[in-house]
N, C-alpha and C. Protein backbone atom coordinates (compact mmCIF):
# COMPACT_ATOMS: atom_id res chain seq x y z
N UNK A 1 53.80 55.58 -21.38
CA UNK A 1 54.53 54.95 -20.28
C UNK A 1 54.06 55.59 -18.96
N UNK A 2 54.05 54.78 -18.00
CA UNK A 2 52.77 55.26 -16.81
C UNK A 2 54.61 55.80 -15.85
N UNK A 3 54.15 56.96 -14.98
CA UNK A 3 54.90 57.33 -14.60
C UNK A 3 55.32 56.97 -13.10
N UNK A 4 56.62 57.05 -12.70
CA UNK A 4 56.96 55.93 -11.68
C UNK A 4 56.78 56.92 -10.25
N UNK A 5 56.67 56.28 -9.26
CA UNK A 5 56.92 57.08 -7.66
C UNK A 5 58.08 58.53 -7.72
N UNK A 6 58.82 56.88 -8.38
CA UNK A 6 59.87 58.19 -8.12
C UNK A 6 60.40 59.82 -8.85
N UNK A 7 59.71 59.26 -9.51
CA UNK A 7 59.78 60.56 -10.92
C UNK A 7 58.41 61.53 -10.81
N UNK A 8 57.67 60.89 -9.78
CA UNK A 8 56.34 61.84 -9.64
C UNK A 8 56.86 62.69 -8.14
N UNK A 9 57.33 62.26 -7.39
CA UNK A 9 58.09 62.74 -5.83
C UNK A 9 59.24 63.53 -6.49
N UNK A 10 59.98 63.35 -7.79
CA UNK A 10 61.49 64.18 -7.80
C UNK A 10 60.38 65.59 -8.91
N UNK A 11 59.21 65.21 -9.72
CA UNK A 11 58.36 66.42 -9.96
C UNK A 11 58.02 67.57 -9.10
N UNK A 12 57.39 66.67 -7.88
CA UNK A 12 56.94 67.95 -6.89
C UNK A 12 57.65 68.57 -6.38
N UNK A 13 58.76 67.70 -5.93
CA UNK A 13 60.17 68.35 -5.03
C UNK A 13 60.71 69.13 -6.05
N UNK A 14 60.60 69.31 -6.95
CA UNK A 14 61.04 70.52 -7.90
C UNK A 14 60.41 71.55 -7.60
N UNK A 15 58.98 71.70 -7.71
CA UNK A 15 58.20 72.52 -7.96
C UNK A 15 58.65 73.02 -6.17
N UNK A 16 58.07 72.19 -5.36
CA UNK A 16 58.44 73.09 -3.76
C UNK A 16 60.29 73.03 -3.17
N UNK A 17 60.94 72.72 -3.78
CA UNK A 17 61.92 73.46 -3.78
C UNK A 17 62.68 74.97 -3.44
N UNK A 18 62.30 75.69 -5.12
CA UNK A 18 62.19 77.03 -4.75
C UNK A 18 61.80 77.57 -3.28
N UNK A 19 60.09 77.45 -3.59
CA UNK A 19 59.69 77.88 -2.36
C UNK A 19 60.60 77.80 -1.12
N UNK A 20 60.98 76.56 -0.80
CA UNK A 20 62.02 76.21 0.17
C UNK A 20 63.03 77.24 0.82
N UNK A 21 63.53 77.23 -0.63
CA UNK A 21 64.91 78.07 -0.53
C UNK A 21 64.42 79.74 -0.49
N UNK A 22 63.35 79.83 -0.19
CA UNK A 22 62.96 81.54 -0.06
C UNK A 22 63.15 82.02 1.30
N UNK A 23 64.25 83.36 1.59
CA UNK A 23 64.89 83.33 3.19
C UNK A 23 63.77 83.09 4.07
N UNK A 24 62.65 83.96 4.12
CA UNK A 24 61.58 83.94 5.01
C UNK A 24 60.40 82.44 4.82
N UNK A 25 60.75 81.55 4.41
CA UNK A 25 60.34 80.52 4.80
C UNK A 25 61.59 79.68 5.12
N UNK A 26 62.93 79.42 4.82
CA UNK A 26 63.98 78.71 5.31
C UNK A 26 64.10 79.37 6.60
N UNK A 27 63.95 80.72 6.83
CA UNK A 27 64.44 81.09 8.40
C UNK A 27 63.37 80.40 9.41
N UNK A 28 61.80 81.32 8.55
CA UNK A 28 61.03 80.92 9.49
C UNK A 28 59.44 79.69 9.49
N UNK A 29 60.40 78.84 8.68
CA UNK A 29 59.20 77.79 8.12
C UNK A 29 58.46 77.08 9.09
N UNK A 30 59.43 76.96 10.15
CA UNK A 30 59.38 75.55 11.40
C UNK A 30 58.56 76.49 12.27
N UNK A 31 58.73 77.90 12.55
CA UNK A 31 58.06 78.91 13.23
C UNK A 31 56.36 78.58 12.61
N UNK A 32 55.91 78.86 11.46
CA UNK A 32 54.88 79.62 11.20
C UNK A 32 54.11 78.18 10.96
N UNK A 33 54.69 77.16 10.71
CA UNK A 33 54.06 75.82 10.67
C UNK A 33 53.92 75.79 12.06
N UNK A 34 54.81 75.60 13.17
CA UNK A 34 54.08 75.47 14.89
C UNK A 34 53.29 76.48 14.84
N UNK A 35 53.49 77.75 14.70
CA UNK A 35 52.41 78.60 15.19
C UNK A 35 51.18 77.92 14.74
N UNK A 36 51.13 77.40 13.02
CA UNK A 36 49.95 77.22 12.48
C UNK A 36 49.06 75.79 13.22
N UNK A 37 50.07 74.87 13.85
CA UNK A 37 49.29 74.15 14.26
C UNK A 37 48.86 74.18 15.67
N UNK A 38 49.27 74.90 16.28
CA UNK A 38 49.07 75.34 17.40
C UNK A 38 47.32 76.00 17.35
N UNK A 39 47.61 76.78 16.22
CA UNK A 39 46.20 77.84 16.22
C UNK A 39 45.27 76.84 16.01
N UNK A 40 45.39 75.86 14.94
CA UNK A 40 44.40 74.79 14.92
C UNK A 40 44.05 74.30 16.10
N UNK A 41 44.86 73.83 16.46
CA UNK A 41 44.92 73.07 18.14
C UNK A 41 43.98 73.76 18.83
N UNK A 42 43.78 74.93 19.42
CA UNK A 42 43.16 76.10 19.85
C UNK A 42 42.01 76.10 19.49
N UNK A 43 41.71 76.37 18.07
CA UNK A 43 40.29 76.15 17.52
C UNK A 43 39.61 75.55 17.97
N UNK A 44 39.99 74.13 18.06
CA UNK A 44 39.28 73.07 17.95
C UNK A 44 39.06 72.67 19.36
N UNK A 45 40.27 73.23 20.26
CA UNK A 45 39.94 73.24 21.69
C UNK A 45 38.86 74.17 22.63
N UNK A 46 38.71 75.52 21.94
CA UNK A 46 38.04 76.02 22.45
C UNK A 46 36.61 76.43 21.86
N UNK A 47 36.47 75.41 20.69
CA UNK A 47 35.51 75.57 20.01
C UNK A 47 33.97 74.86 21.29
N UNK A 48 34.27 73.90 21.50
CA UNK A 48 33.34 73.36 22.79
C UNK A 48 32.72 74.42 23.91
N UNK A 49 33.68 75.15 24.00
CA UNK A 49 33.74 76.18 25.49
C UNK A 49 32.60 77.68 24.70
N UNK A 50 33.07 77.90 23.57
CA UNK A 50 32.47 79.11 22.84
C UNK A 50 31.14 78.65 22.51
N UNK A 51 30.69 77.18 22.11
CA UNK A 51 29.73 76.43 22.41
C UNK A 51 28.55 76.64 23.23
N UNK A 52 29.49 76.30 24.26
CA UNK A 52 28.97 76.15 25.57
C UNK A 52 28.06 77.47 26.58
N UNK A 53 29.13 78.43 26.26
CA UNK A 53 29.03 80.14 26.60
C UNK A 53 27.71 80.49 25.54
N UNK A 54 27.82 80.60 24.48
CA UNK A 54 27.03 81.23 23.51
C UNK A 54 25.13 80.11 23.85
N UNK A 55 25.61 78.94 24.55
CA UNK A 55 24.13 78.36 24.87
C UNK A 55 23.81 78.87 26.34
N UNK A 56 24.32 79.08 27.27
CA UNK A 56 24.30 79.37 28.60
C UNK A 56 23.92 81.15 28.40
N UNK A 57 24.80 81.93 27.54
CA UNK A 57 24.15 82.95 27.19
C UNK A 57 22.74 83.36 26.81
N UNK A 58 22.14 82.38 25.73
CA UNK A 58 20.77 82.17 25.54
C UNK A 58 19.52 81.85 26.59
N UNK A 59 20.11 80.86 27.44
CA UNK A 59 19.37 80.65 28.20
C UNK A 59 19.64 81.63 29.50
N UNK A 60 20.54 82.78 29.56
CA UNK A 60 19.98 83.28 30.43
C UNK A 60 19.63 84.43 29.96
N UNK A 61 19.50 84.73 28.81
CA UNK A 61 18.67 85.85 28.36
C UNK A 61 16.87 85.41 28.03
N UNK A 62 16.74 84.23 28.28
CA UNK A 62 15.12 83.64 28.51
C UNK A 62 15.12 83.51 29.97
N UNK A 63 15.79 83.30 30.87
CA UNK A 63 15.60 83.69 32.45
C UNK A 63 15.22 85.37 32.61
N UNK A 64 16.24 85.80 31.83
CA UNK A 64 15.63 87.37 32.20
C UNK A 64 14.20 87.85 31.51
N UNK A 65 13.57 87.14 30.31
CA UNK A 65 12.41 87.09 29.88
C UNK A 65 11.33 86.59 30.88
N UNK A 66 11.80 85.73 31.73
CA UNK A 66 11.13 85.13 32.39
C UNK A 66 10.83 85.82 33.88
N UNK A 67 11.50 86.13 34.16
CA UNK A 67 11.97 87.41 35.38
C UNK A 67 11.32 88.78 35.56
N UNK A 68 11.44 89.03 34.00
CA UNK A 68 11.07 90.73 33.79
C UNK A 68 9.07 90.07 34.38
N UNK A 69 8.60 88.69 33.40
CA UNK A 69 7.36 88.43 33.37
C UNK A 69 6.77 88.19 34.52
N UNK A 70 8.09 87.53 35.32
CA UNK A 70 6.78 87.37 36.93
C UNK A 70 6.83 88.68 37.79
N UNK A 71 7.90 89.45 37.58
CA UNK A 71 8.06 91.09 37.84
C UNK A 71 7.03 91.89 37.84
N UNK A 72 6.14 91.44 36.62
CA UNK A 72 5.27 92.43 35.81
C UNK A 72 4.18 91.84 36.45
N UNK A 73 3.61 90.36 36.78
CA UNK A 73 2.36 90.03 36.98
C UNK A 73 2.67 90.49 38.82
N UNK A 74 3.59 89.98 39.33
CA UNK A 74 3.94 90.41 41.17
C UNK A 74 3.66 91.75 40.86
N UNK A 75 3.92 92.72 39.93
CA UNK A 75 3.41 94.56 40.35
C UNK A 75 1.91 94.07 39.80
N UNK A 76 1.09 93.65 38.96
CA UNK A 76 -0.02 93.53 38.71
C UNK A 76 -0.82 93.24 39.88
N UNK A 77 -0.02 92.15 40.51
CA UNK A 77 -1.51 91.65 41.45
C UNK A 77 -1.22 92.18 43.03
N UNK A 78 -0.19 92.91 42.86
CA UNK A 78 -0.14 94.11 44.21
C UNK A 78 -1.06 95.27 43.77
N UNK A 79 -0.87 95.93 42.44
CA UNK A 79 -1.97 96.59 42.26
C UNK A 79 -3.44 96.55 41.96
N UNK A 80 -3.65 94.98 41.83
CA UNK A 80 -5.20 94.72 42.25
C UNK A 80 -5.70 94.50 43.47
N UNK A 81 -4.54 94.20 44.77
CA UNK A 81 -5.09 93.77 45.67
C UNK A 81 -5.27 95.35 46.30
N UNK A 82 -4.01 96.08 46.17
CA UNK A 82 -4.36 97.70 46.25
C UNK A 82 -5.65 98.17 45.93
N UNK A 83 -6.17 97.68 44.37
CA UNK A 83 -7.03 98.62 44.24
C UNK A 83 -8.49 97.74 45.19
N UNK A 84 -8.27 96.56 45.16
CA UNK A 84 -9.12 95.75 46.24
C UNK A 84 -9.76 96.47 47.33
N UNK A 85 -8.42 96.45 48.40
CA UNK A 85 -8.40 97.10 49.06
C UNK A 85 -9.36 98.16 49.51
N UNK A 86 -9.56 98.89 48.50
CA UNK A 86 -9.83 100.33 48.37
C UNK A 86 -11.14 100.69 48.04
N UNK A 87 -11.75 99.33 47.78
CA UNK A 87 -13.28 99.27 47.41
C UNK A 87 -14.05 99.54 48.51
N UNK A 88 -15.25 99.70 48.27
CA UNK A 88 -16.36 100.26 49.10
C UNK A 88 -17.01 99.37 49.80
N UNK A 89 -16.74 98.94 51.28
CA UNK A 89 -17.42 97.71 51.75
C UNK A 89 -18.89 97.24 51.08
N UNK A 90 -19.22 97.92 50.80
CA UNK A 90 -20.63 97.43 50.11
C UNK A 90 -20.29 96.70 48.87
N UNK A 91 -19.51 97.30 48.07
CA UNK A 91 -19.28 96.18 46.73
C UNK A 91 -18.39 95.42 47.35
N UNK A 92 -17.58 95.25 48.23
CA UNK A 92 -17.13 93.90 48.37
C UNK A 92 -17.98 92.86 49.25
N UNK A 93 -18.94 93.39 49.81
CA UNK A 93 -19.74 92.37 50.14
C UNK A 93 -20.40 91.81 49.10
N UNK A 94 -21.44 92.56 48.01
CA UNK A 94 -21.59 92.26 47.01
C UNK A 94 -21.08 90.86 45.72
N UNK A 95 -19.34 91.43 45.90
CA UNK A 95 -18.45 90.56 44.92
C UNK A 95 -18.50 89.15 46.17
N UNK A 96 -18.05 89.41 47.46
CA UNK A 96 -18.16 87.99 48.21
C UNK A 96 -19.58 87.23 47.60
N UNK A 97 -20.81 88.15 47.73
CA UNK A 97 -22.04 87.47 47.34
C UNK A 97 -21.90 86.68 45.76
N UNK A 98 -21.64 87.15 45.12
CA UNK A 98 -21.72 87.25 43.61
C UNK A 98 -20.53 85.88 43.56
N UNK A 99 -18.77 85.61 44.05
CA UNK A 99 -18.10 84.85 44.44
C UNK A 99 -17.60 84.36 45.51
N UNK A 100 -18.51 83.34 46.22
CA UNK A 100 -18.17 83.40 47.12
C UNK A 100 -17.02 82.39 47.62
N UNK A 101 -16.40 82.24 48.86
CA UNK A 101 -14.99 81.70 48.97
C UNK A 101 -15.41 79.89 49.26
N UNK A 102 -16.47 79.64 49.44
CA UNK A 102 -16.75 78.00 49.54
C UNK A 102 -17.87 77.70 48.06
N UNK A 103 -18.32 76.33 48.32
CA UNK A 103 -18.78 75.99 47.34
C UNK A 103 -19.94 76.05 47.51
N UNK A 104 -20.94 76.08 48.55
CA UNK A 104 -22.32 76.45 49.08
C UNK A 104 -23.28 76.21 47.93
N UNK A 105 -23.47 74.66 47.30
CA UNK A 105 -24.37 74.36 46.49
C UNK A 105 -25.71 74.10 47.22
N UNK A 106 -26.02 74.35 48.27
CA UNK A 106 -27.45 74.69 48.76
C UNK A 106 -27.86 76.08 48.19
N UNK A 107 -27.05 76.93 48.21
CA UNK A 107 -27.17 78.56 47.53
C UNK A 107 -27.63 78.22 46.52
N UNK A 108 -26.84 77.85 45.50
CA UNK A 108 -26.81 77.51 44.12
C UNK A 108 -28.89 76.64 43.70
N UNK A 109 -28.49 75.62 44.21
CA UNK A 109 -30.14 75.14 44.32
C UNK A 109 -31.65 75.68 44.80
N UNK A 110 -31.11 76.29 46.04
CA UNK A 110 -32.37 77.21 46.56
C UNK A 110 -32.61 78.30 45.56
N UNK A 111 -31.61 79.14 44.82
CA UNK A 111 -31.89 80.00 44.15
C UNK A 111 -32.53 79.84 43.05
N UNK A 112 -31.91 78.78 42.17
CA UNK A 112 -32.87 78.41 40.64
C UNK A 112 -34.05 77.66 41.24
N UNK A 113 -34.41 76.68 42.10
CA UNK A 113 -35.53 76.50 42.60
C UNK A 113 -36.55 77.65 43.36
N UNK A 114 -36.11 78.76 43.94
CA UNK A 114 -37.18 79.94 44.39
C UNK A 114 -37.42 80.54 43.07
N UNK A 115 -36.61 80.79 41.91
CA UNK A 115 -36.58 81.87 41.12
C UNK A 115 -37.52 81.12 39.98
N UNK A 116 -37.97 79.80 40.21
CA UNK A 116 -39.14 78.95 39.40
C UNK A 116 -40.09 79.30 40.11
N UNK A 117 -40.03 78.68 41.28
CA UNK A 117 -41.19 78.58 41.78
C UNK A 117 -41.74 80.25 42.31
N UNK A 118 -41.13 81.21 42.68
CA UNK A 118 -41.55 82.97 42.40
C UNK A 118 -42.33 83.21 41.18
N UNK A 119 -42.37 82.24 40.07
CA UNK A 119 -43.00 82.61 38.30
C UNK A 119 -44.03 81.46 38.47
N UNK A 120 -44.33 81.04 39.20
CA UNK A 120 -45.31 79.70 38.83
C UNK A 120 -44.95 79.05 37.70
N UNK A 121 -43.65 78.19 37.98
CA UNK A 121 -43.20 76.95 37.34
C UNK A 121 -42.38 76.01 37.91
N UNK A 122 -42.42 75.30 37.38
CA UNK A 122 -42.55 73.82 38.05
C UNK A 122 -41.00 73.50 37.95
N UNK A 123 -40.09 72.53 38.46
CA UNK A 123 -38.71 72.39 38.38
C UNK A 123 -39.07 71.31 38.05
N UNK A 124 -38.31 70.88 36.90
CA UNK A 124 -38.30 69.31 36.55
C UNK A 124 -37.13 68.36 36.64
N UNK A 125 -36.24 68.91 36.47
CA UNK A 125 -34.50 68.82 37.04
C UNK A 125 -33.82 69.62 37.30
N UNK A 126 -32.61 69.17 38.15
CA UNK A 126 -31.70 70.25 38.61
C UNK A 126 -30.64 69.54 38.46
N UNK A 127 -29.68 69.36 37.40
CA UNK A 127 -28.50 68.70 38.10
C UNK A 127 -26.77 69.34 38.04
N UNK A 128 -26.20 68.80 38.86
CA UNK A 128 -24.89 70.01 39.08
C UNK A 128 -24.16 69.00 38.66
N UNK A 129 -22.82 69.50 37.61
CA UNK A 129 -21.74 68.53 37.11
C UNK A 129 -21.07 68.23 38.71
N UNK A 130 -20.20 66.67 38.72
CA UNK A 130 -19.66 66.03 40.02
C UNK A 130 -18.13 67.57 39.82
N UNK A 131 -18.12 67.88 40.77
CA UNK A 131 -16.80 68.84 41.26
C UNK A 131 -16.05 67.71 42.56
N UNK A 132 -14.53 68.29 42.41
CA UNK A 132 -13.97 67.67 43.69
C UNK A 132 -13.50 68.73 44.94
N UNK A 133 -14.13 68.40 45.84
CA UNK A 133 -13.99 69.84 46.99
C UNK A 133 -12.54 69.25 47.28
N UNK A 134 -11.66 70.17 47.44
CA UNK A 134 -10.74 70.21 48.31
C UNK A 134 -10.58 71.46 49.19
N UNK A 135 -10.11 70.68 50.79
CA UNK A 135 -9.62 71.71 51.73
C UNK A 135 -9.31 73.16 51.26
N UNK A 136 -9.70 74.21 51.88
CA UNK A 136 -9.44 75.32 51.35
C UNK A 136 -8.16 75.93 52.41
N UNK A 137 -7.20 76.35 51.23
CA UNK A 137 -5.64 76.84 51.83
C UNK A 137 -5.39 78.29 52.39
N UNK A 138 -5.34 78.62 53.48
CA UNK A 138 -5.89 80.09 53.81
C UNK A 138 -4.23 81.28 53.10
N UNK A 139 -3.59 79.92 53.00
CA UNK A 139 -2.51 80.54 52.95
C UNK A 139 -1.87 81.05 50.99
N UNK A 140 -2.69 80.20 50.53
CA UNK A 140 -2.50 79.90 48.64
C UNK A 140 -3.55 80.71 48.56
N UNK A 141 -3.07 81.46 47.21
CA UNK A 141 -3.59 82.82 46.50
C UNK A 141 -5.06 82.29 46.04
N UNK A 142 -6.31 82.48 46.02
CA UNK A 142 -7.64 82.01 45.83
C UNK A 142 -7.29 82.01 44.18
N UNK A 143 -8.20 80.84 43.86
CA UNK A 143 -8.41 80.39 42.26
C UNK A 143 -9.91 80.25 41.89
N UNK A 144 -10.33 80.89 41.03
CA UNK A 144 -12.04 81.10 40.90
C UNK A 144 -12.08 79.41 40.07
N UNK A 145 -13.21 78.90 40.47
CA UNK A 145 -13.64 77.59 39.73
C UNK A 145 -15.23 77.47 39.82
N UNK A 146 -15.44 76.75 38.29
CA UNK A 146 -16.82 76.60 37.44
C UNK A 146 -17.45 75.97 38.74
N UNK A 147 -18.77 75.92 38.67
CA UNK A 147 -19.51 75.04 39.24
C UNK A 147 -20.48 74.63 37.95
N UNK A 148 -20.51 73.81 37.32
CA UNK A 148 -21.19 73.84 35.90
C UNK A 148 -22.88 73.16 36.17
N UNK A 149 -23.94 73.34 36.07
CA UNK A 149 -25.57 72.87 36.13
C UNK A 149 -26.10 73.05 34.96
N UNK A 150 -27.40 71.78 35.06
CA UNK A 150 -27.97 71.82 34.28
C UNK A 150 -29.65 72.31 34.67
N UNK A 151 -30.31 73.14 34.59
CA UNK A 151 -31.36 73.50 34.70
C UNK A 151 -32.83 73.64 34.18
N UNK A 152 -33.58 72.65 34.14
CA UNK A 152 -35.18 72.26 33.95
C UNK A 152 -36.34 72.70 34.36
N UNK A 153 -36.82 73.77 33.48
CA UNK A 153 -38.40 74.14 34.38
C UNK A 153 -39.49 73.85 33.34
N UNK A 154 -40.33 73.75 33.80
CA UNK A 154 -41.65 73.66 32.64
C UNK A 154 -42.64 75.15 33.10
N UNK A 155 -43.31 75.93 32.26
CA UNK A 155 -44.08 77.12 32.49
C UNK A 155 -44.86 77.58 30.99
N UNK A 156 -45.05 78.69 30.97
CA UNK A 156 -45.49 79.36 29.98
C UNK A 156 -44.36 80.41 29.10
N UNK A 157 -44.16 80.61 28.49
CA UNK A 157 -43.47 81.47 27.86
C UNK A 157 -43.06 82.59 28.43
N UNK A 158 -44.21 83.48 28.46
CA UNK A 158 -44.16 84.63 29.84
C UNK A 158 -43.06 84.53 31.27
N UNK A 159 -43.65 83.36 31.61
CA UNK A 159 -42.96 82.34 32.90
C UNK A 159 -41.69 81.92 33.09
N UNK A 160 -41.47 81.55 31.94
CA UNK A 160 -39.83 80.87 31.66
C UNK A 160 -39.22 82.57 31.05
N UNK A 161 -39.84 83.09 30.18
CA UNK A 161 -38.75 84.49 30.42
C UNK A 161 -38.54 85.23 31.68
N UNK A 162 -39.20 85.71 32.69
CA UNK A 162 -39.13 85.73 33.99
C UNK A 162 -38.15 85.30 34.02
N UNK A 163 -38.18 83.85 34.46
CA UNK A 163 -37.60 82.91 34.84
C UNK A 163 -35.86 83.39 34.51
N UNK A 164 -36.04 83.04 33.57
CA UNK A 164 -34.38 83.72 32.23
C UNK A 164 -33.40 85.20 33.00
N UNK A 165 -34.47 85.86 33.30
CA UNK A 165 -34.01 87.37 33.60
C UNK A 165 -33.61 87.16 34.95
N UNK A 166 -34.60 86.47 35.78
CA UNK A 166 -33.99 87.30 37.38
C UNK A 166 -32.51 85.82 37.25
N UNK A 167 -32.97 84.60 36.64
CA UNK A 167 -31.62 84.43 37.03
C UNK A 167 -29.94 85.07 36.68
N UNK A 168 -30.33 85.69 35.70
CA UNK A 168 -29.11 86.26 35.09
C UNK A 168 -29.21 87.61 36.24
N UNK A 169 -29.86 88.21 36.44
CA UNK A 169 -30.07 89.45 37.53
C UNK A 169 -29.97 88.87 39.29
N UNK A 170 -29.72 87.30 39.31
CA UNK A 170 -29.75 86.87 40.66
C UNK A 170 -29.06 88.34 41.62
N UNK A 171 -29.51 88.50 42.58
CA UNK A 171 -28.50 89.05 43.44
C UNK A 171 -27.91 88.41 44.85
N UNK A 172 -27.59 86.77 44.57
CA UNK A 172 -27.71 85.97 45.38
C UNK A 172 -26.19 85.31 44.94
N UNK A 173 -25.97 85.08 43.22
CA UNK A 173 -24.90 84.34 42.99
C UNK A 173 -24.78 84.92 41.86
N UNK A 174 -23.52 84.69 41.17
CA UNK A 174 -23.21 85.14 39.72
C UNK A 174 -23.56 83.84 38.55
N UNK A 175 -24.41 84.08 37.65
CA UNK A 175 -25.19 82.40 36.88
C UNK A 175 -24.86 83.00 35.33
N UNK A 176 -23.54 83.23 34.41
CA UNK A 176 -23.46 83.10 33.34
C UNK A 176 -24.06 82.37 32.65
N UNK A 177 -24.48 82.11 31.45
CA UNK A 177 -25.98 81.46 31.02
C UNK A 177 -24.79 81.02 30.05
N UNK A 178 -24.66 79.75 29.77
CA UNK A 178 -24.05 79.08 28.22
C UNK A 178 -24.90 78.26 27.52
N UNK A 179 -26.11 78.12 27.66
CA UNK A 179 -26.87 77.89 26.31
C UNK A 179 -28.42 77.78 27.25
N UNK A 180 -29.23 78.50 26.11
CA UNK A 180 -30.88 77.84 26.86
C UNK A 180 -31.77 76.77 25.41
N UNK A 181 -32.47 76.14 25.96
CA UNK A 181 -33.65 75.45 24.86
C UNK A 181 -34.79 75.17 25.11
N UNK A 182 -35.67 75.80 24.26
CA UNK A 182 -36.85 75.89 24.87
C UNK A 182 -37.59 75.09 23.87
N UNK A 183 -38.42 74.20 24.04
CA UNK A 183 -39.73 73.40 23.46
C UNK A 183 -40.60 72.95 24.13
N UNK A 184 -41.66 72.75 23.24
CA UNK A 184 -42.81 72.24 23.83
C UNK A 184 -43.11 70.95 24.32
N UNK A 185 -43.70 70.35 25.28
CA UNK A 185 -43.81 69.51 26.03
C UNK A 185 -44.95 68.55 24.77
N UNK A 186 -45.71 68.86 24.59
CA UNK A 186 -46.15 68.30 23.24
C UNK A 186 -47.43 68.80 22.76
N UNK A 187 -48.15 68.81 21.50
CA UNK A 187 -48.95 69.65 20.86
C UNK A 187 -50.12 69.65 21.61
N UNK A 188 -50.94 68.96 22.26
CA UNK A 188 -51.84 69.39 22.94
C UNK A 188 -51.73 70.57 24.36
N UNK A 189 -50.77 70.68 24.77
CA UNK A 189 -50.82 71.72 25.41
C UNK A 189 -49.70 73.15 25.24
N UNK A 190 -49.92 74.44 26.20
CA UNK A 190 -49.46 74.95 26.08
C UNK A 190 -47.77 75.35 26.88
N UNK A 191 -47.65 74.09 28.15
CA UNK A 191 -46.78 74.32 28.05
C UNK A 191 -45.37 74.24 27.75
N UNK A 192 -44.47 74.88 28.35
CA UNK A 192 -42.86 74.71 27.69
C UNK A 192 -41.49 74.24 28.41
N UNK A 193 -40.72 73.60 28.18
CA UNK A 193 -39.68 72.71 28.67
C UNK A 193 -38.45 73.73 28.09
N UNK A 194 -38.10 75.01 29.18
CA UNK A 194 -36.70 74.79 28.97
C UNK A 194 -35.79 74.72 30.09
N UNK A 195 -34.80 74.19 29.17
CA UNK A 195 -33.10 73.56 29.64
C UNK A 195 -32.29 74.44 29.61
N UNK A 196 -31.78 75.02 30.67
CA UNK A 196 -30.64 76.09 30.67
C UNK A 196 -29.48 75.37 31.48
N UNK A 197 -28.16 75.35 30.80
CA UNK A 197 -27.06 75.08 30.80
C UNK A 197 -26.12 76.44 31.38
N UNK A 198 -25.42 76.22 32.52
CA UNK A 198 -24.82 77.84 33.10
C UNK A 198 -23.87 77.12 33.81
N UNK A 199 -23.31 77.99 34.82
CA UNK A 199 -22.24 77.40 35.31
C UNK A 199 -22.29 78.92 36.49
N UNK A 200 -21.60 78.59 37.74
CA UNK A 200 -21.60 79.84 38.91
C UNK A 200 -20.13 79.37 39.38
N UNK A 201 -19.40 79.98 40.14
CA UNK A 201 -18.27 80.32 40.98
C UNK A 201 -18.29 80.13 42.00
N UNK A 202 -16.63 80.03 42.48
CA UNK A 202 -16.87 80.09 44.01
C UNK A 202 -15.09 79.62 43.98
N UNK A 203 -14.40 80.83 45.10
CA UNK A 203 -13.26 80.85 45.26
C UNK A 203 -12.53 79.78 45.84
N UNK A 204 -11.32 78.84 45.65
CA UNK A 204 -11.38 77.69 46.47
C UNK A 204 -9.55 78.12 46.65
């Protein structure tokens, strides 16, 4: 026989009954139930705000990561301009030579063209990747930038090493070398075709 509402409601009310009638929940039942929903209430109210704090906390402990870091590079580049400073007019004329503050691709050309033609060899191309000049800011911190070329001589072996050395030894411009190739122009003769790929500077 399936059991009725009412005989399942007069079960439980048995069972919480007792409880009922125990002094410290009859005195203070209505107490500790408000308190209890109250505290819920609370939870759930200030759960957003503890949220909120504990993300704002995070992010300003990556501000102070961020802070300590431009801290550290602002004492860095006071102590390079210090130690700048402090150099020997001769090497800073030098470093101006070596980087200089415009783009002066007549420099750049006269030099790998004298430093062929000083070896008795011939220039067969010269060409400089397209760069975009912009106005130079007297007032914005200088930024070193590539000038990237491609460089063609034909000579003798002898000739084109020459060639190889004083440009890396320029004392005119700074010419990092990123790749050379050297072959022969073709089997009947002796001479040689190389292509040097480099790139030079210049403060803008």
């Amino acid at each position: 026989m399936k059991e009725t509402s009412s005989t399942r409601y007069s079960r439980y009310f048995t069972y919480i009954r007792p409880i009922i009638r125990i002094p410290l929940v009859k005195n203070y039942g209505s107490i500790i139930f408000t308190l209890t929903v109250i505290i819920i209430f609370i939870f759930f109210a200030i759960k957003p705000t503890v949220e909120t704090i504990l993300v704002l906390q995070k992010k300003l402990e990556n501000a102070n990561q961020v802070l300590e870091q431009l801290e550290e590079k602002s004492h860095n580049l006071a102590l390079g301009k210090q130690n700048l400073d402090g150099l020997d007019p001769q090497i800073k004329t030098k470093i101006s030579a070596f980087i200089p503050d415009t783009v002066s691709l007549r420099t750049i050309i006269q030099t790998l063209e004298q430093t062929s033609l000083s070896q008795n060899a011939s220039v067969s191309a010269l060409q400089i990747q397209p760069l975009m000049i912009q106005p130079k800011n007297s007032e914005a911190l200088g930024e070193m930038t590539e000038i990237s070329f491609t460089f063609n001589t034909e000579g003798g072996y002898l000739n084109l090493s020459s060639i190889l050395q004083q440009i890396l030894r320029s004392s005119n411009r700074l010419f990092p070398i990123n790749s050379v190739n050297v072959r022969k122009i073709d089997d009947a003769s002796s001479t040689l075709l190389m292509s040097v790929v480099g790139k030079s500077y210049y403060i803008k």
